[in-house]
C-alpha atoms as a PDB file:
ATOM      1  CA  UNK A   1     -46.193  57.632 -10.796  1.00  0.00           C
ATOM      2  CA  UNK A   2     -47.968  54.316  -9.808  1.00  0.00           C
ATOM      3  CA  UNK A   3     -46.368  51.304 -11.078  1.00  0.00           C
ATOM      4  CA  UNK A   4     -49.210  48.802 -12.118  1.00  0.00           C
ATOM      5  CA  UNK A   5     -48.901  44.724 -11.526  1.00  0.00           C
ATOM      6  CA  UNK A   6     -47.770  44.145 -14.884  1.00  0.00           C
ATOM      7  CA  UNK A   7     -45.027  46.701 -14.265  1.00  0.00           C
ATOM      8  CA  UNK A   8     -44.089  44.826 -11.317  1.00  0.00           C
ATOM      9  CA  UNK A   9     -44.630  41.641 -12.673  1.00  0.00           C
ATOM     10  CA  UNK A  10     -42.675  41.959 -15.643  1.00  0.00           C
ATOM     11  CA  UNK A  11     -39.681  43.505 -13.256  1.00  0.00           C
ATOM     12  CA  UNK A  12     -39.733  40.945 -11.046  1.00  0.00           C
ATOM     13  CA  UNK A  13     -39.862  38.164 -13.382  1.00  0.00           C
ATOM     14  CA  UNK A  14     -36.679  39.991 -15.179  1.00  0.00           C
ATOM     15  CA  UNK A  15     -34.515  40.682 -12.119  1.00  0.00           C
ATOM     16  CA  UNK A  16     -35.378  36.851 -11.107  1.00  0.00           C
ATOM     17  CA  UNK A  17     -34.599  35.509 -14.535  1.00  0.00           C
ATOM     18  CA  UNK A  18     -31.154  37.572 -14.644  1.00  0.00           C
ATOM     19  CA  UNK A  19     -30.344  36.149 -10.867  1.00  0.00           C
ATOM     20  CA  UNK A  20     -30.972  32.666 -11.956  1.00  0.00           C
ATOM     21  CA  UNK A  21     -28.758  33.136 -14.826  1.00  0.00           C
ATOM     22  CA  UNK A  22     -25.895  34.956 -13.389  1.00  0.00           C
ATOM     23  CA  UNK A  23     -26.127  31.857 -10.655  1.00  0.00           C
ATOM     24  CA  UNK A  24     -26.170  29.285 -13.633  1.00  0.00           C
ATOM     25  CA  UNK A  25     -22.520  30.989 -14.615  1.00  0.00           C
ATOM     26  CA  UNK A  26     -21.000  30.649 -11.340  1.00  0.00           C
ATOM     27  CA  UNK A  27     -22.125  27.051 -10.736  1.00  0.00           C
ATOM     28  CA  UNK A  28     -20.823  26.507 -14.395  1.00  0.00           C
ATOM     29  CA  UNK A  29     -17.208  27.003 -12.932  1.00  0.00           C
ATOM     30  CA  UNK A  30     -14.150  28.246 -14.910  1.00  0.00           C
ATOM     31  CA  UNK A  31     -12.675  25.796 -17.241  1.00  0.00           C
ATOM     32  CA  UNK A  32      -9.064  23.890 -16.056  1.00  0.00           C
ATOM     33  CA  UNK A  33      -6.657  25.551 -17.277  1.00  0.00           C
ATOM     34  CA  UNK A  34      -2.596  23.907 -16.860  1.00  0.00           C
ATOM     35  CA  UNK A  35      -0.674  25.977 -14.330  1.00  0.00           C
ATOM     36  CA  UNK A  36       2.757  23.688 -14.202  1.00  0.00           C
ATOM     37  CA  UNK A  37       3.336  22.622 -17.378  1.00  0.00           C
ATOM     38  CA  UNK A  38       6.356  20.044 -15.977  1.00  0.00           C
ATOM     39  CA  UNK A  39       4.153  18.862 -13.557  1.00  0.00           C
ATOM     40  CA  UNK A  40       1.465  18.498 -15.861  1.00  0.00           C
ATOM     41  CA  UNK A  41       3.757  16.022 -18.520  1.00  0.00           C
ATOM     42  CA  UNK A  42       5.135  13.825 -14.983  1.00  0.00           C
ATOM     43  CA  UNK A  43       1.573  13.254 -14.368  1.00  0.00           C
ATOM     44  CA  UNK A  44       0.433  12.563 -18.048  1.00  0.00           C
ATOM     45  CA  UNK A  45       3.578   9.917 -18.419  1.00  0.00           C
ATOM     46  CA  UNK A  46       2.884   8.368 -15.432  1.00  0.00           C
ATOM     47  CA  UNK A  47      -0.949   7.907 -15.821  1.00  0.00           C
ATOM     48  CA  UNK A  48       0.068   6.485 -19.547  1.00  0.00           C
ATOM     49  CA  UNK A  49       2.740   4.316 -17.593  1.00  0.00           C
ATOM     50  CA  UNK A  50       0.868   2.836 -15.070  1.00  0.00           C
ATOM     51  CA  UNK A  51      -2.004   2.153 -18.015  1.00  0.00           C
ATOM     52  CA  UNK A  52       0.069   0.696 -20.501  1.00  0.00           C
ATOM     53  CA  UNK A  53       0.919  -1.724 -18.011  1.00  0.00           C
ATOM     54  CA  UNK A  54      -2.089  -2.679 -17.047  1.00  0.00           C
ATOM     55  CA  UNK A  55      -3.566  -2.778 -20.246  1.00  0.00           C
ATOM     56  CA  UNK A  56      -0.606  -5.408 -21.501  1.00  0.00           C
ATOM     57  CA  UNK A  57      -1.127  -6.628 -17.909  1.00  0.00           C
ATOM     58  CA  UNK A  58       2.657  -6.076 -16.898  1.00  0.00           C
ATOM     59  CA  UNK A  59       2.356  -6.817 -13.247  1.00  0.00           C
ATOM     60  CA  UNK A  60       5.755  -5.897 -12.370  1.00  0.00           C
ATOM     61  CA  UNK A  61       5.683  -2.536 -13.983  1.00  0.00           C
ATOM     62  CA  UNK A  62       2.097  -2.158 -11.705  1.00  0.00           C
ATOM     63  CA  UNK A  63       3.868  -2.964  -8.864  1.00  0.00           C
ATOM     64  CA  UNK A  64       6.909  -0.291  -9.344  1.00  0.00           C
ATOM     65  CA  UNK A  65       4.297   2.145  -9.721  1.00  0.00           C
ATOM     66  CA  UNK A  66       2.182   1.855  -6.761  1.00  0.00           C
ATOM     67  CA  UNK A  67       3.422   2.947  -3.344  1.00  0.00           C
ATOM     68  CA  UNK A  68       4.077  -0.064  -0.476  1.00  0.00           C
ATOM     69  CA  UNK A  69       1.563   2.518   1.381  1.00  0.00           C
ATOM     70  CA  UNK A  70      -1.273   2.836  -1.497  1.00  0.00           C
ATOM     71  CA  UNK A  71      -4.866   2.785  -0.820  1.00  0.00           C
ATOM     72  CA  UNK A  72      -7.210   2.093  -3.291  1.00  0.00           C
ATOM     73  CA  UNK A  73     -10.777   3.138  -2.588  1.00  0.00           C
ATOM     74  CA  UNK A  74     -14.026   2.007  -4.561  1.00  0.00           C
ATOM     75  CA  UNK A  75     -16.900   3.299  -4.358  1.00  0.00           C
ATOM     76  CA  UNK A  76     -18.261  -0.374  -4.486  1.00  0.00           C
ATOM     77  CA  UNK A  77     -17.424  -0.035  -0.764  1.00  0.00           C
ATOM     78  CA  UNK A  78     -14.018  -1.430  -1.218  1.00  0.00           C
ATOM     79  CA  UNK A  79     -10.730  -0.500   0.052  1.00  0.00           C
ATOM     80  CA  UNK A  80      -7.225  -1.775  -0.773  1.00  0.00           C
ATOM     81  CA  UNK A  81      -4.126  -1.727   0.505  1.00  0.00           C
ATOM     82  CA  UNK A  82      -0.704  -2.838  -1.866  1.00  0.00           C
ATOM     83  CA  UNK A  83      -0.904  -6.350  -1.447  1.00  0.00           C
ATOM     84  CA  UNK A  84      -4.233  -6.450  -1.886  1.00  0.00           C
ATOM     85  CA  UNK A  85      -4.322  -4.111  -4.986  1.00  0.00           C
ATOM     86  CA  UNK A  86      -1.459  -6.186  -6.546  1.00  0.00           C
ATOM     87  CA  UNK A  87      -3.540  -9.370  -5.858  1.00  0.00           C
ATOM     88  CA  UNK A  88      -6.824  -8.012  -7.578  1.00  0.00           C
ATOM     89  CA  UNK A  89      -5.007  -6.971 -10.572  1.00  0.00           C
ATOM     90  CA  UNK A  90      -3.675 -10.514 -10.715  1.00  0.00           C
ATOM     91  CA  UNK A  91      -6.876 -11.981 -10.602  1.00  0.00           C
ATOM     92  CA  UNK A  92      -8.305  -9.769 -12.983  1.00  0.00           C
ATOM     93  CA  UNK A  93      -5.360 -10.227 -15.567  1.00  0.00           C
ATOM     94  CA  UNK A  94      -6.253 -13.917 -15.283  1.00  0.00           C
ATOM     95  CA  UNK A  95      -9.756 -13.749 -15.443  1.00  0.00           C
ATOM     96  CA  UNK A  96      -9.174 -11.620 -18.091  1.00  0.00           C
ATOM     97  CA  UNK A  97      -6.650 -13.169 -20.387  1.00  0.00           C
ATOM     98  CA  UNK A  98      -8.676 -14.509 -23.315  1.00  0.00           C
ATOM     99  CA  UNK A  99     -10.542 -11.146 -23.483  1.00  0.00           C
ATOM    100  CA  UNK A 100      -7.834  -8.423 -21.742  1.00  0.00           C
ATOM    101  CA  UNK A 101      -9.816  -5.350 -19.954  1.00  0.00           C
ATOM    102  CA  UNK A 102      -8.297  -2.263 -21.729  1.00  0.00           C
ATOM    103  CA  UNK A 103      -8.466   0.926 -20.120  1.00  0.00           C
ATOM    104  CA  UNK A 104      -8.509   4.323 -22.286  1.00  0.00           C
ATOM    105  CA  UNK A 105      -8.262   7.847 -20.944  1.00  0.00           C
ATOM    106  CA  UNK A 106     -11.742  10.088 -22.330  1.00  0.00           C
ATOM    107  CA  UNK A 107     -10.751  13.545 -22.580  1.00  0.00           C
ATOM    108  CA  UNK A 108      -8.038  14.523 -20.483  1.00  0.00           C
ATOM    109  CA  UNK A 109      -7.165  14.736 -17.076  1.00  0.00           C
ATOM    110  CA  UNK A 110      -6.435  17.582 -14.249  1.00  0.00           C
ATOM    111  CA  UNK A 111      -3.237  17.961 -12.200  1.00  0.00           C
ATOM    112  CA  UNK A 112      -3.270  20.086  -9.246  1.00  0.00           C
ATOM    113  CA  UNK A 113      -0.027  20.184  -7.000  1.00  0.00           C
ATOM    114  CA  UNK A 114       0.036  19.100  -3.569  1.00  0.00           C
ATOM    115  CA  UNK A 115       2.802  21.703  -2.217  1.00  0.00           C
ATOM    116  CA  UNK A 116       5.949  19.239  -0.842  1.00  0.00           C
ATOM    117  CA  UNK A 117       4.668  15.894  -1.862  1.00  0.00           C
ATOM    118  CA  UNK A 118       3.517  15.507  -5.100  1.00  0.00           C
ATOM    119  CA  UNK A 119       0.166  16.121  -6.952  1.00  0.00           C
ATOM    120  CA  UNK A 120      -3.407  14.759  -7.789  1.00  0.00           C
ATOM    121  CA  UNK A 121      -4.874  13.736 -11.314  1.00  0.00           C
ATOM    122  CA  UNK A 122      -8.545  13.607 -11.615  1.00  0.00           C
ATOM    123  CA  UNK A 123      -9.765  12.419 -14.461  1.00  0.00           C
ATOM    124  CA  UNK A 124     -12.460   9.883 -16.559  1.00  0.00           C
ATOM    125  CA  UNK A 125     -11.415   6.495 -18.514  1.00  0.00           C
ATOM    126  CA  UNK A 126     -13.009   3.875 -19.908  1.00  0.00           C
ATOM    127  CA  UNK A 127     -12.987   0.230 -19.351  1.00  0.00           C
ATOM    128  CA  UNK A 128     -13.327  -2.147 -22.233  1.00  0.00           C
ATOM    129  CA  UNK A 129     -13.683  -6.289 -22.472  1.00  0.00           C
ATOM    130  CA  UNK A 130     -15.058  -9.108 -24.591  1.00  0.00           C
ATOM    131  CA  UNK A 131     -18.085 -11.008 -21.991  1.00  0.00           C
ATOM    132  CA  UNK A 132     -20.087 -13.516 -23.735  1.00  0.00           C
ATOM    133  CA  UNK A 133     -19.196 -12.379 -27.389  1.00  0.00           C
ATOM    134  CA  UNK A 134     -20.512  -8.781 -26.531  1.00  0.00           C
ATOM    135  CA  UNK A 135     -17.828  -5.411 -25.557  1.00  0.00           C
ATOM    136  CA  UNK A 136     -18.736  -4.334 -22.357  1.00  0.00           C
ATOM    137  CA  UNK A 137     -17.979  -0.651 -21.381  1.00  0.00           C
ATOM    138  CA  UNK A 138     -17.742   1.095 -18.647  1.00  0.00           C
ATOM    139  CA  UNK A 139     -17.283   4.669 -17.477  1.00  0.00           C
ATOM    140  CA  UNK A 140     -16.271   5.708 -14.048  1.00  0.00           C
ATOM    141  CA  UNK A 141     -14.128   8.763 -12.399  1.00  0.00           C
ATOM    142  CA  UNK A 142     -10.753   8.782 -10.529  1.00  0.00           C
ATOM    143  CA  UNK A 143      -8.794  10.548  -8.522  1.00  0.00           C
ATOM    144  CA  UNK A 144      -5.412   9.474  -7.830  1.00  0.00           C
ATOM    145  CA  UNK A 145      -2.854  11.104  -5.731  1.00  0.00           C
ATOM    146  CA  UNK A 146       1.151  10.741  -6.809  1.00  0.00           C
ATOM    147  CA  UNK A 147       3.947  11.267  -4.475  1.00  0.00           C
ATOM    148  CA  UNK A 148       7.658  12.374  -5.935  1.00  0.00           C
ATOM    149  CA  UNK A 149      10.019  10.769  -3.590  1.00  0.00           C
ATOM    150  CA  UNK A 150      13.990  10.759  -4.213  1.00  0.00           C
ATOM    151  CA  UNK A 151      13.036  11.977  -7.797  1.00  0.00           C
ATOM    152  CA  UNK A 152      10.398   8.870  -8.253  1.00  0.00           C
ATOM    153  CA  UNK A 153       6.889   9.506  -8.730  1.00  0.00           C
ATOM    154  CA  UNK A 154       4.258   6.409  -6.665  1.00  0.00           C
ATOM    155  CA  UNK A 155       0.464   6.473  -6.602  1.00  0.00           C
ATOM    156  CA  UNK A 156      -0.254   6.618  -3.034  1.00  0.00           C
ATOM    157  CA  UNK A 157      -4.259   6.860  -2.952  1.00  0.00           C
ATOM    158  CA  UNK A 158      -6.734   5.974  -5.671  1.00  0.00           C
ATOM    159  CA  UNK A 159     -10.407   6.977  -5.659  1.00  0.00           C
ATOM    160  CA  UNK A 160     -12.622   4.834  -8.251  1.00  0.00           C
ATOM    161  CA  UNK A 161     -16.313   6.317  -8.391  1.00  0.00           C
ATOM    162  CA  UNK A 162     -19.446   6.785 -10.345  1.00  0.00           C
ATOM    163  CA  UNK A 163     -19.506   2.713 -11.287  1.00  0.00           C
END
């Protein structure tokens, strides 16, 4: 039996449509799903910890929170170290104080484990503050990695992207 263009056609325009969308449902990836539910709710209280500070800009409760060894990197091409970190936010919270910058979580985050250390959030939040009588907002990504020391859990490395 001879298999005309059309036949061919038609196959090959079939086997490459079902290739392209078998591909499209890998690339998709699997949804998170929680697979330490304690390490999950340590991570959740101390993302809302270290927020509710900042957003009541409680500098002291910042500073018990982040490690002596922290780096913060931006994707604005700057990098922190504690001092420096504890010095921005102090700025900011001045700049800041007739208008505060709030932070809110969108959606939720992701907590992975980092076998005998601690354990990485990733995540998206929003920025919010007053600038000439107008809310600015902004959305950007983190990543932030949390060490459990002597039963005490310290951000150790912060990634800030997609500004």
């Amino acid at each position: 039996m001879k298999i005309t263009s059309i036949h061919f056609f038609s196959a090959a325009v079939l086997l490459f449509s079902s290739l392209v969308f078998s591909s499209g449902l890998k690339a998709q990836g699997k949804a998170y799903v929680v697979k330490d539910e304690k390490l999950y709710r340590a991570i959740v209280h101390m993302d809302s910890v270290c927020f509710d500070a900042f957003n009541t800009q409680d500098l002291k409760t910042l500073s018990n929170v982040f490690a002596e060894n922290v780096e913060f990197y931006n994707d604005g091409g700057k990098v922190t170290n504690y001092q420096q970190t504890m010095e921005s936010f102090k700025k900011m919270f001045a700049s800041n104080s007739a208008s505060p910058l709030k932070r809110k979580l969108i959606g939720s985050i992701e907590v992975y484990p980092l076998k005998d250390f601690g354990a990485i959030e990733v995540g998206v939040h929003q920025f919010t503050h007053t600038e000439n009588g107008k809310e600015e907002i902004g959305i950007f990504k983190f990543v932030q990695v949390w060490e459990l020391k002597d039963g005490v859990w310290k951000m150790t490395r912060v990634i800030s992207y997609d500004h």
